[in-house]
Protein backbone atom coordinates (compact mmCIF):
# COMPACT_ATOMS: atom_id res chain seq x y z
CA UNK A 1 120.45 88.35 41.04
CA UNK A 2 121.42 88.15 44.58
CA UNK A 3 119.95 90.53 47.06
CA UNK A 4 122.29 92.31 49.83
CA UNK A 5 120.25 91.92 53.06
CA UNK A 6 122.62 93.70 55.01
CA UNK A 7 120.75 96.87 55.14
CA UNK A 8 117.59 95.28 56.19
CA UNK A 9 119.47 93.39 59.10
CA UNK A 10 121.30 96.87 60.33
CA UNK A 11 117.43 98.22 60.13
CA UNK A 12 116.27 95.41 62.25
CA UNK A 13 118.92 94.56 64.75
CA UNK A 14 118.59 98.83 65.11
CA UNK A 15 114.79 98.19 66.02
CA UNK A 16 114.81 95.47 68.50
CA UNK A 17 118.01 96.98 70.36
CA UNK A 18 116.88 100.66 70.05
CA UNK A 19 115.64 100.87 73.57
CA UNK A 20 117.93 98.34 74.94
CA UNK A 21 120.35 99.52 77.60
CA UNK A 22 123.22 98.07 79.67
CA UNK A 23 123.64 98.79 82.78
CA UNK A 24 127.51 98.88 84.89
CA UNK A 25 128.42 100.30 88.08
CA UNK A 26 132.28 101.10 88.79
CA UNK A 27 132.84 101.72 92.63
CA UNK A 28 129.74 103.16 93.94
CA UNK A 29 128.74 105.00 90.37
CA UNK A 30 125.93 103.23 88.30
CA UNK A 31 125.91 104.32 84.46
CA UNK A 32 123.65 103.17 81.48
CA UNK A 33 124.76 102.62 78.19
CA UNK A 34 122.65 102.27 75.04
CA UNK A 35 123.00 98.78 73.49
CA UNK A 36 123.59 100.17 70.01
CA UNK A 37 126.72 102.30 71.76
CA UNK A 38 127.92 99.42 73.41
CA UNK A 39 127.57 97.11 70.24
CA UNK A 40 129.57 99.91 68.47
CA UNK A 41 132.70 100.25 70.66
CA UNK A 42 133.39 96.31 70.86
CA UNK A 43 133.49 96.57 67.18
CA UNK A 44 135.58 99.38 67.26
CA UNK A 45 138.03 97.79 69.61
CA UNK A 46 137.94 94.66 68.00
């Protein structure tokens, strides 16, 4: 039997990005953006 290890790689790229932020600045403006949020819109877009 072959064991789906998706699950336990959501659980652990979750982890190591769950404090992870991005940081952008448009004009004079600086915003943060949670990694996991960022991660989530590419794949949306793509």
């Amino acid at each position: 039997m072959i064991f789906d290890f998706r699950w336990v790689l959501f659980v652990a790229i979750t982890a190591l990005y769950w404090r992870s932020a991005m940081h952008y600045r448009i004009f004079r403006f600086r915003h943060r953006m949670p990694m996991l949020l960022a991660f989530l819109l590419v794949a949306l877009f793509i």
